[in-house]
Protein backbone atom coordinates (compact mmCIF):
# COMPACT_ATOMS: atom_id res chain seq x y z
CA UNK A 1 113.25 -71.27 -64.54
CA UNK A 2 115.76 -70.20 -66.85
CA UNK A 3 118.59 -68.60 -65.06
CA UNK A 4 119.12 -65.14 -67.19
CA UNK A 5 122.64 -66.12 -68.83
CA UNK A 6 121.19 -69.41 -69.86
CA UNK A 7 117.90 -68.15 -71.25
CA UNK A 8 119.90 -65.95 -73.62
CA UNK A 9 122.10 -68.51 -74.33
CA UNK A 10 119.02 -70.64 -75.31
CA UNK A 11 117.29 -67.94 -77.15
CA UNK A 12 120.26 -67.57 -79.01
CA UNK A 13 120.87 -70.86 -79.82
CA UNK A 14 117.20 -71.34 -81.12
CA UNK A 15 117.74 -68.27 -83.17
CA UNK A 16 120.69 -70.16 -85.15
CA UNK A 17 118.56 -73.36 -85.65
CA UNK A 18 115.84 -71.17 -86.84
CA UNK A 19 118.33 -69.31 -89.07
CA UNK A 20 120.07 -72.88 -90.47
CA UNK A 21 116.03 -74.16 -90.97
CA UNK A 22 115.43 -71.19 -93.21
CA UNK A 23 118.47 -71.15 -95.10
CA UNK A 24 118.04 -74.75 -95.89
CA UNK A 25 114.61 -73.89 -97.45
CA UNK A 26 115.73 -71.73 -99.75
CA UNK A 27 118.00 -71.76 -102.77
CA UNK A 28 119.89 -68.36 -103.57
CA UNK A 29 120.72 -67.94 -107.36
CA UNK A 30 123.35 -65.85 -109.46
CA UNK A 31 122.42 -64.37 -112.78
CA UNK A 32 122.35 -62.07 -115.17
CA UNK A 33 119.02 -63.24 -116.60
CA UNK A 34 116.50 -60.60 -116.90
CA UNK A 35 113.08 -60.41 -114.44
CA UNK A 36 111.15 -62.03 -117.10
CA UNK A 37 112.68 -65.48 -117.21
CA UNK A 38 113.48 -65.56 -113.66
CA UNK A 39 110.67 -64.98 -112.28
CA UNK A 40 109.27 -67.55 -114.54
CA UNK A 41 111.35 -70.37 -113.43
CA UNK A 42 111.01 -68.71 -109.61
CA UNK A 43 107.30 -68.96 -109.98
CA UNK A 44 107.49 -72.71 -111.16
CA UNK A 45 109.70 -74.33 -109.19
CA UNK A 46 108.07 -73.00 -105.90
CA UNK A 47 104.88 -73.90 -107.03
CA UNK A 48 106.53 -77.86 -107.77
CA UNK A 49 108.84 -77.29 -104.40
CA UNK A 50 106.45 -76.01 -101.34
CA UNK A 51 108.72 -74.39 -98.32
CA UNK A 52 111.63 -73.45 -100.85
CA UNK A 53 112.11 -70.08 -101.58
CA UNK A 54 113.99 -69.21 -104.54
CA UNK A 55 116.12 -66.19 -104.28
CA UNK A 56 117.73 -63.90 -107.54
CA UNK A 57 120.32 -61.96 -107.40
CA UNK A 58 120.64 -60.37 -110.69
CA UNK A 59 123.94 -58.83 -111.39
CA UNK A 60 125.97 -58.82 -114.83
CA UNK A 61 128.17 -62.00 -115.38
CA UNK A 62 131.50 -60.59 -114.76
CA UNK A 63 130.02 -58.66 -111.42
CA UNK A 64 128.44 -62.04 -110.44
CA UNK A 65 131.48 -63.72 -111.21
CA UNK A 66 133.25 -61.42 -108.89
CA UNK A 67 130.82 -61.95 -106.34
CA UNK A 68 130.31 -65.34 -106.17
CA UNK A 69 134.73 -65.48 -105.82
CA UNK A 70 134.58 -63.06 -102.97
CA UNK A 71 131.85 -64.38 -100.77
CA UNK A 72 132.76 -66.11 -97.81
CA UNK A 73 132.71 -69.76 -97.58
CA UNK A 74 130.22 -69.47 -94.68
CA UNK A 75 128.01 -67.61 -97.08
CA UNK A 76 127.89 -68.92 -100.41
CA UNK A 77 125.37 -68.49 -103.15
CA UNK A 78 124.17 -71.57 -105.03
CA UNK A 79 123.76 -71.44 -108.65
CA UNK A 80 125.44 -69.85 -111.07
CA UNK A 81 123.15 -69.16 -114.35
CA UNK A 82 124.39 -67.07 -117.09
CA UNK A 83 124.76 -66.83 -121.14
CA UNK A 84 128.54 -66.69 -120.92
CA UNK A 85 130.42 -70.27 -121.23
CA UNK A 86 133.71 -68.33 -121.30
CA UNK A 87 132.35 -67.02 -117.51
CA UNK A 88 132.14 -70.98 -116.76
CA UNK A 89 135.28 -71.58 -117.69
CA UNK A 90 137.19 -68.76 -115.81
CA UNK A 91 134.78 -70.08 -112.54
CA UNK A 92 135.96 -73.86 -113.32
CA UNK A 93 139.92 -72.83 -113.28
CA UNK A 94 139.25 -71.01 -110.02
CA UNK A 95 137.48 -73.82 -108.30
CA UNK A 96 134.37 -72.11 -108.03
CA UNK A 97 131.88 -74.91 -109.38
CA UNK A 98 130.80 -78.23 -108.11
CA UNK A 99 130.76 -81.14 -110.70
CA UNK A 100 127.29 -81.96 -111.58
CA UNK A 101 127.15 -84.62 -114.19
CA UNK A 102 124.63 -86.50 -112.45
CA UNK A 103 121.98 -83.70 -112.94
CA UNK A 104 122.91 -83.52 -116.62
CA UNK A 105 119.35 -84.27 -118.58
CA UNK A 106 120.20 -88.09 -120.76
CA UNK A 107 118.26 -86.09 -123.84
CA UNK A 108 120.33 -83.66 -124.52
CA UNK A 109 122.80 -84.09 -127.40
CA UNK A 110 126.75 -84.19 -126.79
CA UNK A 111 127.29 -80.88 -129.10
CA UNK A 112 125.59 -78.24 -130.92
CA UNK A 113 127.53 -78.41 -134.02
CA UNK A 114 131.38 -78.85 -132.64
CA UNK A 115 130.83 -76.92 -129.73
CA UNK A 116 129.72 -79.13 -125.79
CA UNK A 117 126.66 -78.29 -124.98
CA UNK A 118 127.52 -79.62 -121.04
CA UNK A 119 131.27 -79.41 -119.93
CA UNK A 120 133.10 -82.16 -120.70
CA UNK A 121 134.49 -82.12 -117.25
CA UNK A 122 131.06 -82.15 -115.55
CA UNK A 123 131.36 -78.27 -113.81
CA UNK A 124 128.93 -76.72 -115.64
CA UNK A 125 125.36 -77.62 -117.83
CA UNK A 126 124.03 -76.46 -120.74
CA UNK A 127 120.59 -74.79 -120.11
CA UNK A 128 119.59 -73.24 -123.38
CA UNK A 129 121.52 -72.05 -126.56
CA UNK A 130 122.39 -68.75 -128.18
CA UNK A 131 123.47 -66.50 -130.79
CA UNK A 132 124.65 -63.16 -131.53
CA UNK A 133 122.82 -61.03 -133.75
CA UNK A 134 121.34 -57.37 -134.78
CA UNK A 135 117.91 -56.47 -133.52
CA UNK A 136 116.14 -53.09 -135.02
CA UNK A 137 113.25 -50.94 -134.40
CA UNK A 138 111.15 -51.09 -137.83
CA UNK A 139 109.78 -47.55 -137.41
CA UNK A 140 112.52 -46.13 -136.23
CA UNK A 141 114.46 -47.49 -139.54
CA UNK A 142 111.70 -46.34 -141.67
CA UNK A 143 111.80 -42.79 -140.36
CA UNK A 144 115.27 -42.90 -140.58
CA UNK A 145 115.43 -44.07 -144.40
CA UNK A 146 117.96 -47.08 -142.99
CA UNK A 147 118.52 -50.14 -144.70
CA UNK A 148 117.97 -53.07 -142.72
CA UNK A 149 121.60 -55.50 -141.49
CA UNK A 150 122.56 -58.69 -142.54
CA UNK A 151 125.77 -58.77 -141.03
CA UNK A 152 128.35 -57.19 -138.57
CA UNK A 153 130.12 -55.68 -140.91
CA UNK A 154 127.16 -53.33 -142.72
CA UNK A 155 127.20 -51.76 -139.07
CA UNK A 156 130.33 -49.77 -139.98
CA UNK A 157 128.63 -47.81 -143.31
CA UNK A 158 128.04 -44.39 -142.44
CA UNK A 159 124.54 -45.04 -143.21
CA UNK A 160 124.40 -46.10 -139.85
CA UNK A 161 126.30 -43.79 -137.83
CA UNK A 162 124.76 -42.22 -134.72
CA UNK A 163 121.89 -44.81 -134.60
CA UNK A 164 123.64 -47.72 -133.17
CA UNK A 165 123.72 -49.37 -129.68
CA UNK A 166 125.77 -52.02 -127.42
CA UNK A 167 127.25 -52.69 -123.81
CA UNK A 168 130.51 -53.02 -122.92
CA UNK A 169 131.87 -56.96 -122.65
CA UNK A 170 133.36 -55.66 -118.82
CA UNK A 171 129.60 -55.19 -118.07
CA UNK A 172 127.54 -57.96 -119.90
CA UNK A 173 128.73 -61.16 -120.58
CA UNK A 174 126.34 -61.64 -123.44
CA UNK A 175 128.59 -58.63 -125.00
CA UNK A 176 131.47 -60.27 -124.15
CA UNK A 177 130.60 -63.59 -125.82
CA UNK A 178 129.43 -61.10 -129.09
CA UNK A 179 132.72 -59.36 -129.60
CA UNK A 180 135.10 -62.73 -129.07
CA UNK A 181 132.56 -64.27 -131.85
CA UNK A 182 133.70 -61.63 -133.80
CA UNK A 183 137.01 -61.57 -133.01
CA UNK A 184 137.26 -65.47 -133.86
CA UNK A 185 135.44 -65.04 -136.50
CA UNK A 186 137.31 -61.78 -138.26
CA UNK A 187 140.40 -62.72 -136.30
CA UNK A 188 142.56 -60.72 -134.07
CA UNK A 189 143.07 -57.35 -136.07
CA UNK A 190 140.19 -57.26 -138.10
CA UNK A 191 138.11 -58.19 -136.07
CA UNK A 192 139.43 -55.18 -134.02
CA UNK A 193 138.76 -53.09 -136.56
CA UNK A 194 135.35 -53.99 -137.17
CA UNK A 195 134.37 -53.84 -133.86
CA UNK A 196 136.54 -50.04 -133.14
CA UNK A 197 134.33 -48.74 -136.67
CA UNK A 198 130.74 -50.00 -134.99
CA UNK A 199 131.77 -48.42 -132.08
CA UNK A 200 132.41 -45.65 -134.03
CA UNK A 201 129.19 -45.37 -135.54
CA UNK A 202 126.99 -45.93 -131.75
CA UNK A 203 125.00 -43.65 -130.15
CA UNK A 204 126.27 -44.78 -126.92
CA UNK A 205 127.74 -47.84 -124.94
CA UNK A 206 125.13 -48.87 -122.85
CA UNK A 207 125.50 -49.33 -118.28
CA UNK A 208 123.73 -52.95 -118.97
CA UNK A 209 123.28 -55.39 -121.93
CA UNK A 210 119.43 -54.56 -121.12
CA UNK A 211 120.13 -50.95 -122.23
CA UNK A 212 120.17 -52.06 -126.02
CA UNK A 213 117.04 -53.77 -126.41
CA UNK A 214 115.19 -51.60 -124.06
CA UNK A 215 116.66 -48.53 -126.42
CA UNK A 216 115.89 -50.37 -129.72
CA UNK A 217 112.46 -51.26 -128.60
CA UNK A 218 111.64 -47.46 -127.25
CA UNK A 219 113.33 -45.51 -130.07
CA UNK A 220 116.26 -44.02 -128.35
CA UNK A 221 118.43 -46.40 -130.60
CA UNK A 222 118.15 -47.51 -134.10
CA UNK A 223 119.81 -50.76 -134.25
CA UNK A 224 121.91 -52.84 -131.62
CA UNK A 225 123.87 -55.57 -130.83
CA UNK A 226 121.78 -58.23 -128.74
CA UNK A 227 121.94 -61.95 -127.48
CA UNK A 228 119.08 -63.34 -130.06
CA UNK A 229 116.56 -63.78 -127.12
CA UNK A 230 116.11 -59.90 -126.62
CA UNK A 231 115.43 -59.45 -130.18
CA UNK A 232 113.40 -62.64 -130.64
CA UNK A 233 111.32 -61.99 -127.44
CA UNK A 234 110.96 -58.17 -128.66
CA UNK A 235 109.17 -59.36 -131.95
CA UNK A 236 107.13 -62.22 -129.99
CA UNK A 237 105.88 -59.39 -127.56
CA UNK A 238 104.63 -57.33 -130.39
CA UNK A 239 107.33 -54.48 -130.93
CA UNK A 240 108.06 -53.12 -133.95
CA UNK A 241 111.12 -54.93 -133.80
CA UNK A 242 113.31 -56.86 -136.11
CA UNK A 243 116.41 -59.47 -135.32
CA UNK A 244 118.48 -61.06 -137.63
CA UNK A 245 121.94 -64.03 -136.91
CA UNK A 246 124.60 -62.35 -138.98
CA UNK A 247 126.65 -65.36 -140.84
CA UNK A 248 129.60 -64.81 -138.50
CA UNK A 249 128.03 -65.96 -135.31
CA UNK A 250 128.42 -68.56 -133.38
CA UNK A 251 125.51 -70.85 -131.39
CA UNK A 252 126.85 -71.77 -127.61
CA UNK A 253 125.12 -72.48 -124.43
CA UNK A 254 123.89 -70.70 -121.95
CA UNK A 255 124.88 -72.64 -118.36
CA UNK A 256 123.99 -73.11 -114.73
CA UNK A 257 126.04 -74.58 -112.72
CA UNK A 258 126.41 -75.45 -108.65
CA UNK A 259 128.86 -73.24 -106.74
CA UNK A 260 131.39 -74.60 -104.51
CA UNK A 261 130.30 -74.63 -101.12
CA UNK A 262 126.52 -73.62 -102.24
CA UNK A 263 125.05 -73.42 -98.44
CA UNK A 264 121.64 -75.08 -99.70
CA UNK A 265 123.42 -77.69 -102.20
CA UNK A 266 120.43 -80.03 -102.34
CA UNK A 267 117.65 -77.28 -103.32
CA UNK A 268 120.51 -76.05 -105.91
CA UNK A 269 120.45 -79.59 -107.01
CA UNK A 270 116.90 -79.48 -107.59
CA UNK A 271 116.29 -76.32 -109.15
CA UNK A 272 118.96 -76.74 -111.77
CA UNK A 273 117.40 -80.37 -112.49
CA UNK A 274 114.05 -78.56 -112.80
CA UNK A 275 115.38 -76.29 -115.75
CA UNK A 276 116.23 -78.98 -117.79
CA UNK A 277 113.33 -80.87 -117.35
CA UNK A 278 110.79 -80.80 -119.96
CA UNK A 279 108.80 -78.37 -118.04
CA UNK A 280 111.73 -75.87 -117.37
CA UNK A 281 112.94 -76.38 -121.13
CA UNK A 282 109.28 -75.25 -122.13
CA UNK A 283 109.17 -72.69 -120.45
CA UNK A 284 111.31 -71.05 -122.95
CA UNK A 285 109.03 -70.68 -125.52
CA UNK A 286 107.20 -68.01 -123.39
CA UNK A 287 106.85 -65.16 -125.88
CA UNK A 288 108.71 -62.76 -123.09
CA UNK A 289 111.66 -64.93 -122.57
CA UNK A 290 112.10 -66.50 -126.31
CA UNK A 291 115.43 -68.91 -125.43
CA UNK A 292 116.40 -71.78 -127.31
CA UNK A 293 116.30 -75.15 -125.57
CA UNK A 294 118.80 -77.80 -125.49
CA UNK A 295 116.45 -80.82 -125.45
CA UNK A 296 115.33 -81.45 -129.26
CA UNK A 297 112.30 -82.49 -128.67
CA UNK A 298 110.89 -79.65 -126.84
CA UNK A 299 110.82 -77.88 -130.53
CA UNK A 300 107.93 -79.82 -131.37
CA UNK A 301 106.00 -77.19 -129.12
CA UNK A 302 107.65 -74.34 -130.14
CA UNK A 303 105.88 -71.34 -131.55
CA UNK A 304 105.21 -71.25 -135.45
CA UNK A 305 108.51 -69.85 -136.95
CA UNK A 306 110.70 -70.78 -133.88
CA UNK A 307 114.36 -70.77 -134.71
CA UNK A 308 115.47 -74.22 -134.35
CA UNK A 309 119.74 -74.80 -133.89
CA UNK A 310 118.95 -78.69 -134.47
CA UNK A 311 117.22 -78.31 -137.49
CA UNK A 312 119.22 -76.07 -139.75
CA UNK A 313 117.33 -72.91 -139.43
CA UNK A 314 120.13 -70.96 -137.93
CA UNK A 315 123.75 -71.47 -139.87
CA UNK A 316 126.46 -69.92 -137.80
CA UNK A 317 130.19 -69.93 -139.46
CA UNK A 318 132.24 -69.57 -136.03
CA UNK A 319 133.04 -72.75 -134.28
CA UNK A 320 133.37 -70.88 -131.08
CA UNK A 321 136.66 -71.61 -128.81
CA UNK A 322 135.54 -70.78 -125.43
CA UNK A 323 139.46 -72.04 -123.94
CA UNK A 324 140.71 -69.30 -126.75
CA UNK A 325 138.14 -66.91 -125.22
CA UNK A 326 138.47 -67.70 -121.38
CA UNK A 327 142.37 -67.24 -121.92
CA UNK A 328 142.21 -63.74 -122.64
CA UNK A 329 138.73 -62.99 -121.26
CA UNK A 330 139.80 -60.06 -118.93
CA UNK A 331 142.44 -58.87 -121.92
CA UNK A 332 139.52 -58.36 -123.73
CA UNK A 333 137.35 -56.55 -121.75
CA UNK A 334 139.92 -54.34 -120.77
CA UNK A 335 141.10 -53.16 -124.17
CA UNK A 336 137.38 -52.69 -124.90
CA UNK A 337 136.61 -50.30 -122.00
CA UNK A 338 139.91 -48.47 -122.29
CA UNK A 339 140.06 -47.72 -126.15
CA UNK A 340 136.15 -48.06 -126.58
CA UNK A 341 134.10 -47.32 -123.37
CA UNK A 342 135.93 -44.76 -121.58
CA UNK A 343 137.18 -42.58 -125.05
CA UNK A 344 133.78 -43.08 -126.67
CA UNK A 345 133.13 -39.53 -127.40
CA UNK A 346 136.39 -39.23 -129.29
CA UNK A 347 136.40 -42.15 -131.03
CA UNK A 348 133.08 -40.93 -132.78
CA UNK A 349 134.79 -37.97 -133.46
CA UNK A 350 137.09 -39.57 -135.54
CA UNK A 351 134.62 -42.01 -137.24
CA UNK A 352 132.18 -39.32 -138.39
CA UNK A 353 135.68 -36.91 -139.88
CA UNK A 354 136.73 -40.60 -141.24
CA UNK A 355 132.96 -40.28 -142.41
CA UNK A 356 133.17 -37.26 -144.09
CA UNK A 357 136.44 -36.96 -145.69
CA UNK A 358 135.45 -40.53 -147.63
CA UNK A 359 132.22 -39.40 -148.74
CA UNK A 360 134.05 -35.76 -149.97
CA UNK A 361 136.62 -38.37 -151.62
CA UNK A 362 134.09 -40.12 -153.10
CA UNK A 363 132.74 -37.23 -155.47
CA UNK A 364 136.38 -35.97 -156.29
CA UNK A 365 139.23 -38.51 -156.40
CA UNK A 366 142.41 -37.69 -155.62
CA UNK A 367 145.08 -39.50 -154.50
CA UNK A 368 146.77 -37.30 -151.59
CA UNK A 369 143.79 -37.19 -149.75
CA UNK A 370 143.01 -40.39 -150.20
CA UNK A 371 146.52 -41.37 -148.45
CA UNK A 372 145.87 -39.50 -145.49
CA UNK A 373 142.06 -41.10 -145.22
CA UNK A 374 144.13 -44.06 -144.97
CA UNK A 375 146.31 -42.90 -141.98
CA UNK A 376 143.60 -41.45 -140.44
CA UNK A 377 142.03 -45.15 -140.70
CA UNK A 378 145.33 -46.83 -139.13
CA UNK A 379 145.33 -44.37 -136.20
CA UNK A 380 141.36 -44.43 -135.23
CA UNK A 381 141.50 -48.50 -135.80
CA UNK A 382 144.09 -50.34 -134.95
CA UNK A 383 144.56 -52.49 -131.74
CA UNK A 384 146.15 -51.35 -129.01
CA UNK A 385 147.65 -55.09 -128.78
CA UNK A 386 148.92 -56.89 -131.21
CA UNK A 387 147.80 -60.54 -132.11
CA UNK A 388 151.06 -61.95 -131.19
CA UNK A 389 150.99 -60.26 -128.22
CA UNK A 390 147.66 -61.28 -127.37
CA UNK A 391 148.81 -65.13 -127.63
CA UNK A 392 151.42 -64.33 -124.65
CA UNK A 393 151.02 -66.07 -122.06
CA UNK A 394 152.75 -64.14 -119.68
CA UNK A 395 151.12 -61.22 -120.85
CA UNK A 396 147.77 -62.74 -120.44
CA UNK A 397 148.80 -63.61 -116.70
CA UNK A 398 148.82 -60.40 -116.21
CA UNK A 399 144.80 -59.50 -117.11
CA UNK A 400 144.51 -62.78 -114.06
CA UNK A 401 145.80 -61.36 -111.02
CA UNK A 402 144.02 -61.16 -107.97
CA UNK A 403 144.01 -58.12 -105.70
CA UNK A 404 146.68 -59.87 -103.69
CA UNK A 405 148.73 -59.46 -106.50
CA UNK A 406 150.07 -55.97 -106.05
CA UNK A 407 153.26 -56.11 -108.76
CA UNK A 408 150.43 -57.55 -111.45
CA UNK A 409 147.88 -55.10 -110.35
CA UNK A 410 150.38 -52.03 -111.10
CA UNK A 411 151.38 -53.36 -114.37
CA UNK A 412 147.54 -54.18 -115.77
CA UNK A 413 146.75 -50.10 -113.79
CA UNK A 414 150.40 -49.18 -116.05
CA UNK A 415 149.25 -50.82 -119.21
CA UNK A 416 145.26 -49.62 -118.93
CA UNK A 417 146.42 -46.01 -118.42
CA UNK A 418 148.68 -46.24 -121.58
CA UNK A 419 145.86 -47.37 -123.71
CA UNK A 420 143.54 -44.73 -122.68
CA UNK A 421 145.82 -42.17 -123.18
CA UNK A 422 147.28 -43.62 -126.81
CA UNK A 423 143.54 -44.22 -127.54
CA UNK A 424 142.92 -40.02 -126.81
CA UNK A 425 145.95 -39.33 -128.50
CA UNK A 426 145.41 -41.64 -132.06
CA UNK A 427 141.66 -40.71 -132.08
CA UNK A 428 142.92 -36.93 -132.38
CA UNK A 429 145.49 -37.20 -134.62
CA UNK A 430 142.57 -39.34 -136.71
CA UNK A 431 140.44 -36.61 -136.60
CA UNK A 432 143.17 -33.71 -137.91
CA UNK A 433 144.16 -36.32 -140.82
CA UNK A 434 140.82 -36.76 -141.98
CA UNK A 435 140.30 -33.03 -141.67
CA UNK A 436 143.37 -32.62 -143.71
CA UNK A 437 142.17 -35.18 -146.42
CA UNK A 438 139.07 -33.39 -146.58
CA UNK A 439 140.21 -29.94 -147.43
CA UNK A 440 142.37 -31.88 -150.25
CA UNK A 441 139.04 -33.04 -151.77
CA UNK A 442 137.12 -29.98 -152.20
């Protein structure tokens, strides 16, 4: 007989093997994918792998990011699977991937266009491709009287105000990737501009990248700014839905990569070899998930009308920078949410008197008023930070610090505060010179 101390000890020591024997069946994954394509790929690589459980842990990309940086190294998740190669490269800097370039599938080309489809340093792999674009509910449009998009910039017509959706880049990497394309493509200020006026014209900033094409495809929203699967997948499911690549996109891939210190590294192994098999590539042609593989081939199963990247079909002008994009990556975000998320209500204040003094202006010219429409512009659209400034590297360091970096911390809290409160303070002063401009005009 066991004596009672060394029964418990026993019991207790069976309880760990029994707890390192299930954790070594299963592979834990990080993503922001939605339900629909993971539990695709959940589905068919436990039906392929017997005894391995695949666990998802959806959160958005930068939340994930944080997540997987602040798990212990006794408890690490595996994979790391998102749309956002500017994500990838902040986890690469910080040590948080394992090189992989063994798992890397032999058929898939070096680049899409001039942009690596796998990391040239081996941390991360391309899985599938995307672009940036402008999905719309048909009916919605009709019943509106709007004019369908072609590109970003038809967003800020006042046609459109009040009927248009997106998420906030500090909550959705896809978002994130869609405003630097813009931004690189517009460059620094106008693409500011642009992307202040769209604002400007939304019905709301949505909690989750989801939030837009759910919206679009219910009729809460008119139009909004997607990832192309949502909108793609939307029309392939049969909602009255539309999608369109504006010209000033960009086509990049969408990784997975194996964390440092994954506890189940082998099963990670296999699962992220399984989606770029010709089986996992495949399976995103199902109508609900609608992704772009990065094995050329697979297109010759693709679904009549299929966007092909290899082929031609889509013609992006924005050779995307992810380095450019990684290196200010939190700068972004946090102009965004300051100026845009948090001062929403007030900036579409100021876009809809911007609105109405111009279309006041437009049946009676006059030159005053027209002067202060301008101001009114400069105030409501300009940058809180200024290109040059936004090339500092010092200044950048600053959007980088950890929590154990109290003097950072305080001056990123000093310099967020100032924002919001010059954002509050130019969107009212907008609004009363715009007011003033229209009184001119009548």
């Amino acid at each position: 007989m066991y004596p009672a101390r060394s029964f418990t000890a026993a019991l207790f020591g069976f309880g760990l093997l029994a707890a390192a024997a299930h954790a070594q069946q299963q592979v834990v994954i990080v993503t922001s994918f939605p339900k629909e394509l993971t539990a695709a790929y959940k589905k068919a690589f436990e039906a392929r792998n017997p005894g391995i459980n695949v666990e998802i842990l959806n959160k958005p990309t930068p939340a994930g990011l944080a997540y997987v940086r602040e798990a212990p190294p006794a408890n690490k998740p595996d994979v790391f699977w998102a749309s956002a190669p500017d994500a990838f490269e902040v986890m690469a800097r910080e040590n948080l991937l394992a090189r992989a370039t063994d798992l890397a599938n032999p058929a898939v080309p070096r680049k899409i266009g001039n942009y690596p489809i796998n990391d040239p340093k081996g941390y991360y792999l391309g899985q599938a491709l995307a672009g940036y674009g402008i999905m719309w509910n048909t009916r919605y449009m009709k019943a509106n009287k709007l004019p369908e998009p072609r590109e970003w910039v038809d967003l800020v017509k006042p046609v459109y105000s009040g009927h248009v959706a997106m998420s906030s880049p500090s909550r959705s990497g896809t978002t994130h990737l869609t405003v630097e394309t813009i931004l690189q493509g517009e460059g620094w200020t106008k693409g500011w501009r642009q992307m202040l006026m769209i604002a400007g014209n939304s019905a709301a900033i949505t909690e989750r990248s989801f939030g837009v094409p759910d919206g679009v495809n219910n009729g809460q929203y008119g139009l909004g700014l997607v990832i192309d699967f949502f909108g793609l997948a939307a029309i392939a499911s049969g909602f009255p839905a539309g999608f369109v690549y504006p010209s000033m996109t960009a086509i990049v891939p969408a990784n997975i990569g194996l964390i440092a210190g994954a506890r189940n590294a082998a099963n990670a192994r296999r699962f992220i070899a399984f989606t770029l098999s010709p089986e996992g590539q495949e399976l995103l042609f199902d109508p609900k998930i609608s992704r772009l593989p990065v094995v050329p081939g697979v297109y010759a199963k693709a679904p009549k009308g299929f966007p092909n990247p290899f082929a031609g079909t889509i013609k992006p002008k924005v050779n995307f920078d992810s380095e450019l994009s990684e290196s200010r990556y939190y700068l972004v975000s946090a102009m965004f949410d300051q100026t845009i998320t948090f001062r929403h209500k007030e900036l579409v204040a100021a876009t809809r008197a911007i609105h109405e003094a111009a279309a006041r202006l437009a049946g009676k010219p006059n030159a005053r008023a027209q002067k202060l429409l301008d101001e009114a512009r400069q105030y409501a659209y300009t940058p809180v930070v200024s290109e040059d400034k936004a090339k500092d590297k010092e200044f950048l360091g600053i959007f980088r610090a950890t929590k154990r970096d109290a003097a950072k911390v305080k001056k990123m809290t000093v310099l967020e505060e100032y924002w919001n409160s010059e954002a509050r303070k130019n969107y009212a002063k907008a609004v009363e010179i715009a007011k003033q401009a229209t009184a001119l005009a009548k």
